[in-house]
PDB file of N, CA and C in Angstrom:
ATOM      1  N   UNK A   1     121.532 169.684  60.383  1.00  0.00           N
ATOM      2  CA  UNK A   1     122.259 168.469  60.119  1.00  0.00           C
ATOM      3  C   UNK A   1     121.999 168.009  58.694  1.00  0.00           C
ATOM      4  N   UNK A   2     123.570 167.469  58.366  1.00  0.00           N
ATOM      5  CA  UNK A   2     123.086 167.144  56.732  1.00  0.00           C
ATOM      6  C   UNK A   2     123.408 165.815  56.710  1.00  0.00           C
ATOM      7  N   UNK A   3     122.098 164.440  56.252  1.00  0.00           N
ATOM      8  CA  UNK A   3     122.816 163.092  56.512  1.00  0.00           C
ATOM      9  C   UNK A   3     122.901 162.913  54.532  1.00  0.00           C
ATOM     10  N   UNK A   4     123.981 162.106  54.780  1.00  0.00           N
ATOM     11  CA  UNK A   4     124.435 161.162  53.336  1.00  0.00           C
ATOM     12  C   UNK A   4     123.945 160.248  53.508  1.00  0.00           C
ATOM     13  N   UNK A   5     123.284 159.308  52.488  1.00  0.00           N
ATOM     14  CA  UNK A   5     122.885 157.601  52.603  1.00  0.00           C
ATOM     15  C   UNK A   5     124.377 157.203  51.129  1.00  0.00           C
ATOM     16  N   UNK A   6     124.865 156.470  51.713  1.00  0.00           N
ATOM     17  CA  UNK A   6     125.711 155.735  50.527  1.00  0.00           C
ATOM     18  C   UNK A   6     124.869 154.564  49.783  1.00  0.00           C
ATOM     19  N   UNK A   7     124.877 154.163  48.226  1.00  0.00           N
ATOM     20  CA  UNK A   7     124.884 153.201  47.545  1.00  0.00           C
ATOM     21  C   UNK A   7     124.719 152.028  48.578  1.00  0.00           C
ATOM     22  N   UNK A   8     125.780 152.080  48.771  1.00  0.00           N
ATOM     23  CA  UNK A   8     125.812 150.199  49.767  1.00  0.00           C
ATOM     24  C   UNK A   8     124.985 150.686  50.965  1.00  0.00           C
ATOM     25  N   UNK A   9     124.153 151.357  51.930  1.00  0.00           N
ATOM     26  CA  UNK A   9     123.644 151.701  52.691  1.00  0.00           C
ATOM     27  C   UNK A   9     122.084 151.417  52.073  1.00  0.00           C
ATOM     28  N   UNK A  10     122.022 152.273  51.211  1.00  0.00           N
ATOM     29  CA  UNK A  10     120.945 151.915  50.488  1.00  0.00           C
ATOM     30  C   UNK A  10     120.239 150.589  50.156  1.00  0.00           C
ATOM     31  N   UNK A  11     121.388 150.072  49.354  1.00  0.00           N
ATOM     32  CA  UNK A  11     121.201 148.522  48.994  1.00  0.00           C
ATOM     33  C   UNK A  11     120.884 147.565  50.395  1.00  0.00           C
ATOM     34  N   UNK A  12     121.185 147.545  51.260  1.00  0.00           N
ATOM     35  CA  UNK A  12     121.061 147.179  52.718  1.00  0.00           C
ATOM     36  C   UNK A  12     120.171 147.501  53.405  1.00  0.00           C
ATOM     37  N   UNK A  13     119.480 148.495  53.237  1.00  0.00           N
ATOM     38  CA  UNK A  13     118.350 149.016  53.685  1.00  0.00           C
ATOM     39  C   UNK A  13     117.325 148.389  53.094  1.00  0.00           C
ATOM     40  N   UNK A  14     117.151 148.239  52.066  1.00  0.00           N
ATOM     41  CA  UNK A  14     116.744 147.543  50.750  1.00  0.00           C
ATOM     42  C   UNK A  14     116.564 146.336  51.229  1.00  0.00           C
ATOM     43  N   UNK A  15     117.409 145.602  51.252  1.00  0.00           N
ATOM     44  CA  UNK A  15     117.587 144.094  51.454  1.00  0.00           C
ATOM     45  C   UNK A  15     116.817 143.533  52.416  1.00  0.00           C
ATOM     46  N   UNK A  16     117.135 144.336  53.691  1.00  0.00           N
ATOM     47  CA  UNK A  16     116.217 144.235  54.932  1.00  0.00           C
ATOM     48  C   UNK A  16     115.166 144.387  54.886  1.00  0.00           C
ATOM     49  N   UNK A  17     114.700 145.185  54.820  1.00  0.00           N
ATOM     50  CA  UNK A  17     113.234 145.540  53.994  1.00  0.00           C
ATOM     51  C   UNK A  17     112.408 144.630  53.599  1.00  0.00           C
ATOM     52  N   UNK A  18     113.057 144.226  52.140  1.00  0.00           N
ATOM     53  CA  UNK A  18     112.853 142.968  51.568  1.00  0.00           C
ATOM     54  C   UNK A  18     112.785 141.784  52.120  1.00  0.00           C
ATOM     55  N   UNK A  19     113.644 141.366  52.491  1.00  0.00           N
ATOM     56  CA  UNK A  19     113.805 140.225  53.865  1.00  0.00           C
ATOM     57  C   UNK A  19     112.523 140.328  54.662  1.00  0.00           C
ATOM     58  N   UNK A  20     112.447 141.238  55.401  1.00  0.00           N
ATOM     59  CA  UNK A  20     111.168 141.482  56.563  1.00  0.00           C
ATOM     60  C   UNK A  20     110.253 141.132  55.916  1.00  0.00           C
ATOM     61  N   UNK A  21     110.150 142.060  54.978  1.00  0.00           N
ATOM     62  CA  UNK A  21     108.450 141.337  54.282  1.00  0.00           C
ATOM     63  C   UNK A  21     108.049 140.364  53.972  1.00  0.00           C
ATOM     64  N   UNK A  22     109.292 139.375  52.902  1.00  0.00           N
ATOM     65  CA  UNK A  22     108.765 138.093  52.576  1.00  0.00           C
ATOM     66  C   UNK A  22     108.821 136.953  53.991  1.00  0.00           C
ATOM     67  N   UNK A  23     109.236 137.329  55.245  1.00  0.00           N
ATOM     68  CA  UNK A  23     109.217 136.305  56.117  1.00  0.00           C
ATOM     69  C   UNK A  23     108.026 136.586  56.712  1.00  0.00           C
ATOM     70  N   UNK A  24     107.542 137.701  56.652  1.00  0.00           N
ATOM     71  CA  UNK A  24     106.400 138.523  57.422  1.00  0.00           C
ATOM     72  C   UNK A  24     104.909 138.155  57.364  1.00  0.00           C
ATOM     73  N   UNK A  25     105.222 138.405  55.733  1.00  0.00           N
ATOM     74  CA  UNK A  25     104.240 137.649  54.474  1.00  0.00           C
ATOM     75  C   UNK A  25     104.153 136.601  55.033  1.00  0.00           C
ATOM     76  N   UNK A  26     104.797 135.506  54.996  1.00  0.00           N
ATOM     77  CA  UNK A  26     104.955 134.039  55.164  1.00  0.00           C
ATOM     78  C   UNK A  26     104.309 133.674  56.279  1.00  0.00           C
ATOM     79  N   UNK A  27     104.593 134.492  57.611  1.00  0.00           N
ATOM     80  CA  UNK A  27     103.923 134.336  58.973  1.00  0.00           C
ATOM     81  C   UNK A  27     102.707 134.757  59.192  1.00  0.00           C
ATOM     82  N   UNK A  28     102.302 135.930  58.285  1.00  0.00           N
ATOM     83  CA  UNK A  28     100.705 135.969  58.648  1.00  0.00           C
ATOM     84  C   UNK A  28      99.963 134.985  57.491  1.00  0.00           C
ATOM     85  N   UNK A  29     100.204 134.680  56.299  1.00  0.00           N
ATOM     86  CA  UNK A  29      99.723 133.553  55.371  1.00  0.00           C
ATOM     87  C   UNK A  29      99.791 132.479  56.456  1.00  0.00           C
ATOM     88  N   UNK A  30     100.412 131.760  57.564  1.00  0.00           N
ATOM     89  CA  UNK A  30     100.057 129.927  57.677  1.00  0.00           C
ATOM     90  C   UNK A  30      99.171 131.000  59.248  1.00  0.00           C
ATOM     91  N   UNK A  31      99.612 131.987  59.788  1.00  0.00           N
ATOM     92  CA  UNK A  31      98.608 132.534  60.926  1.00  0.00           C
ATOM     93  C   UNK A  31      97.706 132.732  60.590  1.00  0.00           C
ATOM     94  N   UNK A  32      96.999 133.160  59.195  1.00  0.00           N
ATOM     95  CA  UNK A  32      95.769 133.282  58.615  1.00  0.00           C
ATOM     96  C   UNK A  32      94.669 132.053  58.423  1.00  0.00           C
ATOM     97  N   UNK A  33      95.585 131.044  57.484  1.00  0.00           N
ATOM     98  CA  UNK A  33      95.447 130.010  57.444  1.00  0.00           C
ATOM     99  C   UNK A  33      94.974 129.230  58.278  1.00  0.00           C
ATOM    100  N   UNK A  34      95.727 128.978  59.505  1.00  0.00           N
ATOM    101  CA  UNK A  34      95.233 127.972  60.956  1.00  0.00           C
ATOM    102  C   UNK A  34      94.299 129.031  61.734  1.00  0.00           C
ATOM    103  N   UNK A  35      94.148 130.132  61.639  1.00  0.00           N
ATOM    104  CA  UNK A  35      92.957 130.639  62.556  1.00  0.00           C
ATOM    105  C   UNK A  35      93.774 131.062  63.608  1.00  0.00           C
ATOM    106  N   UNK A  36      94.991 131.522  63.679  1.00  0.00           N
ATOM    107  CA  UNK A  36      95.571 131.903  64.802  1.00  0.00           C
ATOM    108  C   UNK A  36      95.484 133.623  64.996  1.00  0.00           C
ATOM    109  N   UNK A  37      94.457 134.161  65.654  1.00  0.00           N
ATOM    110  CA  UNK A  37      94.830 135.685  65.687  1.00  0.00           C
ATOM    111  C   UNK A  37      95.883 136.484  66.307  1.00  0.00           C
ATOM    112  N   UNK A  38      96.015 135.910  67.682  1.00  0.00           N
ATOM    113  CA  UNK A  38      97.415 136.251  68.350  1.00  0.00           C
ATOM    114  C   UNK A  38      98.235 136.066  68.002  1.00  0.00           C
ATOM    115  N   UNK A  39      99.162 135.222  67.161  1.00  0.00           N
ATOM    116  CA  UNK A  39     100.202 135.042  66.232  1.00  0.00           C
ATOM    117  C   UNK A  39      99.704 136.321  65.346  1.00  0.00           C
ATOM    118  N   UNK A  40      98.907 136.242  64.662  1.00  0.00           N
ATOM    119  CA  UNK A  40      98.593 137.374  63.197  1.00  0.00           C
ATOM    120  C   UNK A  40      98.806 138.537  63.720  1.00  0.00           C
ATOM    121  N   UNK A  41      98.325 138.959  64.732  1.00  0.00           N
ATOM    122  CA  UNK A  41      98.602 140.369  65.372  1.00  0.00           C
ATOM    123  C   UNK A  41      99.990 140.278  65.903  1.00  0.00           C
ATOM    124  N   UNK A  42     100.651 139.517  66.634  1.00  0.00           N
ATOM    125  CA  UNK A  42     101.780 139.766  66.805  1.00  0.00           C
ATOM    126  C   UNK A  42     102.799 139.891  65.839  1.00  0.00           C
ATOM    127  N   UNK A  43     102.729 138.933  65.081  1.00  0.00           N
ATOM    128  CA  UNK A  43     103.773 139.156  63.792  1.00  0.00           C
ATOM    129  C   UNK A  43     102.939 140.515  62.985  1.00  0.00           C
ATOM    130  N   UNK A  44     102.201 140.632  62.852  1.00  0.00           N
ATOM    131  CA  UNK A  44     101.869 142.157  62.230  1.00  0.00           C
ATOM    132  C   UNK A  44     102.988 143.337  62.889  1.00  0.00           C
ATOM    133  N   UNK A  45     102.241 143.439  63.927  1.00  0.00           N
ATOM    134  CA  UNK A  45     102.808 144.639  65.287  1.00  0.00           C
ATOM    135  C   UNK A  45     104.307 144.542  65.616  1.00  0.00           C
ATOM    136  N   UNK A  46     104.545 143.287  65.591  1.00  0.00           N
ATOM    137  CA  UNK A  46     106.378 142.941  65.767  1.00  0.00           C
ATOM    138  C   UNK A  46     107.520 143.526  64.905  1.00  0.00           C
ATOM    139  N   UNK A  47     108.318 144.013  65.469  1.00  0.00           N
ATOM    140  CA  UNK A  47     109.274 144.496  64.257  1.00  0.00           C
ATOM    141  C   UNK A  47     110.648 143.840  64.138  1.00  0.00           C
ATOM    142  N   UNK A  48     110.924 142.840  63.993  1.00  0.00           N
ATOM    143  CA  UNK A  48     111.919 142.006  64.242  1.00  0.00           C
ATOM    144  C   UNK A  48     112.872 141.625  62.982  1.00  0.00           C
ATOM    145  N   UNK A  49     112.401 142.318  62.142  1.00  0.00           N
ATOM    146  CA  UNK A  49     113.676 142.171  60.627  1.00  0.00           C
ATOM    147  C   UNK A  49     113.627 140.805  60.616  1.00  0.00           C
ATOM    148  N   UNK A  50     111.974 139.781  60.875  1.00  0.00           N
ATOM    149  CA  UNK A  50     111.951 138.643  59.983  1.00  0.00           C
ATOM    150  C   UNK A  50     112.254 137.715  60.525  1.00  0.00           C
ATOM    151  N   UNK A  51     112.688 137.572  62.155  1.00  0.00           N
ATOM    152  CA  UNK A  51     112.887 136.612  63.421  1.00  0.00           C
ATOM    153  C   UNK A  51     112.093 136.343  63.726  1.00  0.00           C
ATOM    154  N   UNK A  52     110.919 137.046  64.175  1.00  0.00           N
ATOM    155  CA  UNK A  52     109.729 136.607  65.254  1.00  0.00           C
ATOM    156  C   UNK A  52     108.832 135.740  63.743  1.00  0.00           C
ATOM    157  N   UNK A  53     108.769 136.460  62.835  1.00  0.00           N
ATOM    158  CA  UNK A  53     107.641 135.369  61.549  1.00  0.00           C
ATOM    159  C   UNK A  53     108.987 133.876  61.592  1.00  0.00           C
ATOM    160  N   UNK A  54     110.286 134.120  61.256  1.00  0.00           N
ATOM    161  CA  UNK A  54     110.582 132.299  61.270  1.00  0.00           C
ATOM    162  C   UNK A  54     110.847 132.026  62.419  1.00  0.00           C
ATOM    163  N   UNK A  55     110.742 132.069  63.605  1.00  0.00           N
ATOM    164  CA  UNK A  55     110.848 131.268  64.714  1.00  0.00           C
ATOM    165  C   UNK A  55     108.905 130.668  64.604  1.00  0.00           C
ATOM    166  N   UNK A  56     107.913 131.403  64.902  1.00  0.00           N
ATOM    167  CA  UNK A  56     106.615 130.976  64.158  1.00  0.00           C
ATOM    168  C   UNK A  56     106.333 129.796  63.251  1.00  0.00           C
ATOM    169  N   UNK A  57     107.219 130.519  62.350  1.00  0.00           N
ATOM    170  CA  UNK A  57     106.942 129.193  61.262  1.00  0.00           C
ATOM    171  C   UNK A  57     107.555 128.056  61.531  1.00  0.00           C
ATOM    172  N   UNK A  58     109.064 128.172  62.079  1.00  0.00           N
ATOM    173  CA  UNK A  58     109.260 126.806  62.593  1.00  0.00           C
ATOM    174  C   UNK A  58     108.950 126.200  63.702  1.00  0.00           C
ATOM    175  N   UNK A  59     108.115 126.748  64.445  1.00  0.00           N
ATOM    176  CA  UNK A  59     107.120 126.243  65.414  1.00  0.00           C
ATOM    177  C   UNK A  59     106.211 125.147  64.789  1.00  0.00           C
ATOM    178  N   UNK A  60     105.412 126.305  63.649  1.00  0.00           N
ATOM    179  CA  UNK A  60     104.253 125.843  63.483  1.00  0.00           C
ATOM    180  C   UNK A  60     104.479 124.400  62.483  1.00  0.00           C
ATOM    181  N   UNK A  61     105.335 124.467  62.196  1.00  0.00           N
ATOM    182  CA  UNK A  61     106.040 123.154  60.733  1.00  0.00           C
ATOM    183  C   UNK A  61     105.430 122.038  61.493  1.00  0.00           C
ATOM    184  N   UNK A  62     104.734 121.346  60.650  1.00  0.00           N
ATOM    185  CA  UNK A  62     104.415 119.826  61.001  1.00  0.00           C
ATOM    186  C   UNK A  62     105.733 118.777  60.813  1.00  0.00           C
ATOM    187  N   UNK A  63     105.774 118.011  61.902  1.00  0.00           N
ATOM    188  CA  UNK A  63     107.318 117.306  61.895  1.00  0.00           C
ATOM    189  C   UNK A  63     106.641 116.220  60.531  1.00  0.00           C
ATOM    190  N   UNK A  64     107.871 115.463  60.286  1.00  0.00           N
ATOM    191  CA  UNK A  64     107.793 114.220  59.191  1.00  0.00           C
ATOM    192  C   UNK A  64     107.886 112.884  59.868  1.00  0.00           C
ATOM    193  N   UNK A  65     106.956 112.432  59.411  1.00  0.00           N
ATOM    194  CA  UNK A  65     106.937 111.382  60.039  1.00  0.00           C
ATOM    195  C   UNK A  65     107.751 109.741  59.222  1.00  0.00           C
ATOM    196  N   UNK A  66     108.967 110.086  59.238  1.00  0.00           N
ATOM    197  CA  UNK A  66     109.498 109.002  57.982  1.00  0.00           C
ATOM    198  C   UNK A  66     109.518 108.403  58.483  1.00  0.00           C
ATOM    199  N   UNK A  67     109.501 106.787  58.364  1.00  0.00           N
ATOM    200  CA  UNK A  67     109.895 105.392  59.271  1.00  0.00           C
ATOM    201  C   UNK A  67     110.638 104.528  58.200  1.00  0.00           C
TER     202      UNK A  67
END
């Protein structure tokens, strides 16, 4: 079997990639941070293209308290 990757395939592959990591990044930095290991290992081990780290983070977001 002979596979082709196209330009725009590439770039997309790329992107995702990219994407995953910096949300990934983001989820084990505030899991590191608060002392959470089960979060840290899960978002490690998880492969979710960057869902499972922001559903996390917007868990973990402290609400605002404006009045």
């Amino acid at each position: 079997m002979d596979y082709h990757i196209t330009t725009a395939q590439l770039w997309l592959i790329t992107l995702i990639v990219v994407w995953d990591f910096v949300w990934k990044a983001l989820g084990l930095w505030r899991a590191s941070q608060r002392n959470e290991k089960g979060w840290f290992v899960a978002i490690l081990v998880i492969n979710s293209v960057g869902i499972f780290p922001i559903i996390y983070l917007m868990v973990t977001t402290p609400k605002s308290t404006k009045q």
